[in-house]
Protein backbone atom coordinates (compact mmCIF):
# COMPACT_ATOMS: atom_id res chain seq x y z
CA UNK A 1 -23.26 -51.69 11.96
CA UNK A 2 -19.81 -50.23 10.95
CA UNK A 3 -21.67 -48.29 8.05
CA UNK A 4 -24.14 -46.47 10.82
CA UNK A 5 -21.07 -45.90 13.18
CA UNK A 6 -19.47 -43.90 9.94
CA UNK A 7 -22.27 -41.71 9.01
CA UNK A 8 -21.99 -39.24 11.75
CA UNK A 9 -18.09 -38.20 11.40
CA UNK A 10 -19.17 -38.23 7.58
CA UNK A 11 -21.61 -35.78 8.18
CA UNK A 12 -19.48 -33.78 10.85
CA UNK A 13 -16.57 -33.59 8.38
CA UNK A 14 -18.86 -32.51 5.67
CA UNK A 15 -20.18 -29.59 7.85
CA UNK A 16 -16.64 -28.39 8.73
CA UNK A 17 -15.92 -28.18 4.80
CA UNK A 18 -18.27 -26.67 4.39
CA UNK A 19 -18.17 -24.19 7.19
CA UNK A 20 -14.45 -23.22 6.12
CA UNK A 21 -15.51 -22.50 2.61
CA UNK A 22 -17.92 -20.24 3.67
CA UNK A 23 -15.42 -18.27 5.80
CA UNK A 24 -13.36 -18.45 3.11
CA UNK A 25 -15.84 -16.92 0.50
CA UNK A 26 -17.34 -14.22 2.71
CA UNK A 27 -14.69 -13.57 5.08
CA UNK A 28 -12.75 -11.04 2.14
CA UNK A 29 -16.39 -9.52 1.05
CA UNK A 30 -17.16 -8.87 4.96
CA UNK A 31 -13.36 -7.43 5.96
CA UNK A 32 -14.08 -5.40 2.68
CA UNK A 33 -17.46 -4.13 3.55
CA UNK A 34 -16.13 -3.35 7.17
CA UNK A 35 -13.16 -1.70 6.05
CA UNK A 36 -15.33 0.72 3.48
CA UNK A 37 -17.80 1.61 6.39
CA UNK A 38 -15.14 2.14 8.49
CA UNK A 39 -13.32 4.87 6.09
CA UNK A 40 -16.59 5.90 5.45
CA UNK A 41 -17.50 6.51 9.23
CA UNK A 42 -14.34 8.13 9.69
CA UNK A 43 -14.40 10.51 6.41
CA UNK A 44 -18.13 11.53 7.60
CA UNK A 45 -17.14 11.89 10.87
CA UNK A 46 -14.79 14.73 10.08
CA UNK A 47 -17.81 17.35 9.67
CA UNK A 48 -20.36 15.26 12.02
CA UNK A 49 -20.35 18.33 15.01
CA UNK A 50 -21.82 20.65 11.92
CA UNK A 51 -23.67 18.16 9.65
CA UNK A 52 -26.61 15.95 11.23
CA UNK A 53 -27.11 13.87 8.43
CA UNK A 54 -25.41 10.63 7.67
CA UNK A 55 -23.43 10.70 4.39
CA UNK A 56 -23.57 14.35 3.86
CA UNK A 57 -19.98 14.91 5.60
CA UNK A 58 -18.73 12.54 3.62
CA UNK A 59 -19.63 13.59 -0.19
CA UNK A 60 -18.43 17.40 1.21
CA UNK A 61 -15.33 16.07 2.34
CA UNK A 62 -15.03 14.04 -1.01
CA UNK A 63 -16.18 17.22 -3.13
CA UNK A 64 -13.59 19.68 -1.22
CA UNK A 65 -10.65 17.45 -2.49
CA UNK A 66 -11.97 16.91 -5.79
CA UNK A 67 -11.99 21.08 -5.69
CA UNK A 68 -9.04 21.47 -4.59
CA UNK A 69 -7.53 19.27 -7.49
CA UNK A 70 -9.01 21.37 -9.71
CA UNK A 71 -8.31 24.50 -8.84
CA UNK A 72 -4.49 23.00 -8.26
CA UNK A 73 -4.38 22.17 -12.05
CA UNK A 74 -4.50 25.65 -12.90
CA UNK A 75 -1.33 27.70 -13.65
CA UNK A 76 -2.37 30.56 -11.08
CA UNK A 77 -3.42 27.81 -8.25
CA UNK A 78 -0.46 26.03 -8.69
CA UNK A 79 1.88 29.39 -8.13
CA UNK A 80 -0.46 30.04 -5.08
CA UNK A 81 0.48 26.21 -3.53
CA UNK A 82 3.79 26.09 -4.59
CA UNK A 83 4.38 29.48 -2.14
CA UNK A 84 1.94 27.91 0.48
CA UNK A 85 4.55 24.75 0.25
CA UNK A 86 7.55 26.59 0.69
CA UNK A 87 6.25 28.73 3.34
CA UNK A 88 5.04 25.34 5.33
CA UNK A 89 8.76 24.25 4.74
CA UNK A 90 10.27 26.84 6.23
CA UNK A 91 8.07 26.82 9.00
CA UNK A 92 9.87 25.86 12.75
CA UNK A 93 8.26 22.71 14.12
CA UNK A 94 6.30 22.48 10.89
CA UNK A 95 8.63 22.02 8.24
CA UNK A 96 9.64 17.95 9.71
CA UNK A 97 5.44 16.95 9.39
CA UNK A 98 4.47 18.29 5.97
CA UNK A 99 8.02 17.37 4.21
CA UNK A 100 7.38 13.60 5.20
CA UNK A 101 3.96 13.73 4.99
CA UNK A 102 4.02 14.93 1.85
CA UNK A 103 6.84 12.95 0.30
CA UNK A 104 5.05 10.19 1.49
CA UNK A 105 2.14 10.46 -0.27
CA UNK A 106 3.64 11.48 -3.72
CA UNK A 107 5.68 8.46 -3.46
CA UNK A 108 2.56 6.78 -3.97
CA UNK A 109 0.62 8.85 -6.12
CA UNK A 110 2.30 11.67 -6.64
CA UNK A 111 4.67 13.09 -9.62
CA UNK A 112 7.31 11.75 -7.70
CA UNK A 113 5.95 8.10 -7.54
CA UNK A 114 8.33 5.66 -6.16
CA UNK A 115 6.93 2.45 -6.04
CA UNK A 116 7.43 2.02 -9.76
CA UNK A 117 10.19 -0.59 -10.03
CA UNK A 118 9.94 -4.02 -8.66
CA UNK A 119 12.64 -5.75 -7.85
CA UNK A 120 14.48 -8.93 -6.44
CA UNK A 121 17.09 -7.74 -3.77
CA UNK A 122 19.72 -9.95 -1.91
CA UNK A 123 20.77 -9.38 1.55
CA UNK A 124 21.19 -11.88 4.32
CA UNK A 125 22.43 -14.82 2.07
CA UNK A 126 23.59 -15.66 -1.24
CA UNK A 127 20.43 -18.01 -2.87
CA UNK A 128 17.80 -16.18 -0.68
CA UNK A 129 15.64 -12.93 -2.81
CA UNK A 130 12.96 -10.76 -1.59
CA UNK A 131 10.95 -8.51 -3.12
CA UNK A 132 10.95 -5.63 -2.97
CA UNK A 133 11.09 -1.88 -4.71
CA UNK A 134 13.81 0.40 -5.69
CA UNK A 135 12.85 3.61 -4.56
CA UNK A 136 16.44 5.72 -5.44
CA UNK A 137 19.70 4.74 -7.54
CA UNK A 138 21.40 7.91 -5.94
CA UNK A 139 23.17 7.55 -2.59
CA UNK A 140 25.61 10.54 -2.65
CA UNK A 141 24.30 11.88 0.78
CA UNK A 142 25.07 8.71 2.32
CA UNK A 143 28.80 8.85 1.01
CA UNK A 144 28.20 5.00 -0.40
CA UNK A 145 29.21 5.89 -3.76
CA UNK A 146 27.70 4.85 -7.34
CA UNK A 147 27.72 0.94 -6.57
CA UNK A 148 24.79 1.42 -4.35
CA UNK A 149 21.28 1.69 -3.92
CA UNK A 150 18.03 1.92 -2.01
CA UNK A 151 15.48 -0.96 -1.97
CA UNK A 152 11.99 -0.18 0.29
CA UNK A 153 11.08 -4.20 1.33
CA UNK A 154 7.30 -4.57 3.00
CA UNK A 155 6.13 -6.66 5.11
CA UNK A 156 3.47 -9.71 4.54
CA UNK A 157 0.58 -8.31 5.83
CA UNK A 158 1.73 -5.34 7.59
CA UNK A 159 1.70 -1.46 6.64
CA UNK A 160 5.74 -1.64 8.03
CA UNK A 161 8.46 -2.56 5.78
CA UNK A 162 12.57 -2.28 5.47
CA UNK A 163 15.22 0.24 3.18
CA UNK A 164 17.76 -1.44 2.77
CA UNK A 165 21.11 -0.10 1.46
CA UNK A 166 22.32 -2.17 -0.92
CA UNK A 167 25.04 -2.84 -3.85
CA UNK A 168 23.59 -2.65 -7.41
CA UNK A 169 24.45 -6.58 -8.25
CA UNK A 170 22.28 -7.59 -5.38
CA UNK A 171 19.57 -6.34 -7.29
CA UNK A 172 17.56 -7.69 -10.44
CA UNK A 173 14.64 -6.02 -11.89
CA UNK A 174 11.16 -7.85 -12.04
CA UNK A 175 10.65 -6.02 -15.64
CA UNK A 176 7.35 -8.75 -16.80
CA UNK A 177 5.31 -7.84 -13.83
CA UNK A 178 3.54 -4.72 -12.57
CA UNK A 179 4.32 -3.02 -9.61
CA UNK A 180 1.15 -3.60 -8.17
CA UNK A 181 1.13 -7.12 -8.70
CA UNK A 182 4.22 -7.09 -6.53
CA UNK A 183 3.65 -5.21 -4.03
CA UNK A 184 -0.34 -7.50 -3.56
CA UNK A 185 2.72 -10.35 -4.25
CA UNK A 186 4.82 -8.83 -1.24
CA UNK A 187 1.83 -8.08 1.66
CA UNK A 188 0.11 -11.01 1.04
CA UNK A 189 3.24 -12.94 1.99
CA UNK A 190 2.88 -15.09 -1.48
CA UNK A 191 -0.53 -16.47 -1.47
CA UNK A 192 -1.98 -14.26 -3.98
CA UNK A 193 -2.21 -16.39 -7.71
CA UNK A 194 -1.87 -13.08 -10.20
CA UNK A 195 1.86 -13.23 -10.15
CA UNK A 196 2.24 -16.55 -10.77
CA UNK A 197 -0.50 -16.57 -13.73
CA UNK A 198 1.17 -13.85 -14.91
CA UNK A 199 4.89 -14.96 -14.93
CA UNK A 200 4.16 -18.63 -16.50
């Protein structure tokens, strides 16, 4: 009798398993697949009032940047942008949107990368660290002096994050990792397992 009373939260606790594995397993692959279309959808979108066909917006848009790297990497090109740059900088009204917009994107893959040194920074209290990256060792405009510098912290599983002005022993460089690493360390609010595979 008690064996027959058993089987049915056996078999109930067996489905939920197994249901949660399964989220777990395709949950990522469908967020990923959705996330692709999406950019996808969007990127086609941008030429959908003059193309009809599905997919065709998307490898022009595509092909126009790839062109316009190219012709950028040539000496004449480049002479042509770097006036078209200054002229959008000294534009009223102008000049605020493409300087950040800009800076923001070569801080990530730009010449002027930023995101290249991971660190372990120390603000609120003595034996508590977070991670984060130093994105300038030069704080003359802000009068601090030589002592200090500026550490971008993100967020777990957010786009947002924190600068933080800081003194240079409050920081220690994460040297054996990549910056990557750290920063899928940082969003993911820890639960990633290449950092810790890594760094044993």
């Amino acid at each position: 009798m008690s064996t027959g009373k058993r089987r049915p939260s056996l078999v109930v606790r067996r489905l939920l398993r197994y249901f949660w594995q399964g989220v777990f397993v395709l949950a990522p692959i469908g967020l990923t697949i959705v996330t692709l279309v999406w950019v996808f959808e969007k990127v086609d979108g941008i030429l959908r009032p003059y193309v009809k066909y599905p997919g065709v917006g998307f490898v022009l848009v595509l092909g126009t940047v790839v062109l316009a790297g190219w012709f950028a990497s040539y000496f004449f090109m480049r002479r042509m942008f770097k006036h078209l740059d200054g002229w959008l900088e000294q534009t009223p009204g102008v000049s605020f949107v493409y300087s950040t917009l800009r800076d923001f994107f070569e801080a990530f893959v730009g010449n002027k990368r930023r995101f290249t040194h991971a660190v372990l920074v120390n603000v609120f209290a003595e034996e508590v660290w977070m991670v984060g990256f130093l994105t300038s060792d030069d704080l003359d405009n802000f009068k601090l002096g030589a002592g200090f510098v500026s550490v971008y912290v993100p967020q777990a599983y957010n786009v947002a994050g924190q600068l933080f002005l800081v003194k240079r022993d409050r920081v220690r460089p994460i040297e054996h990792l990549a910056p990557g690493d750290v920063m899928k360390y940082a969003v993911t609010g820890g639960v990633v397992d290449s950092v810790e595979t890594k760094s044993a």
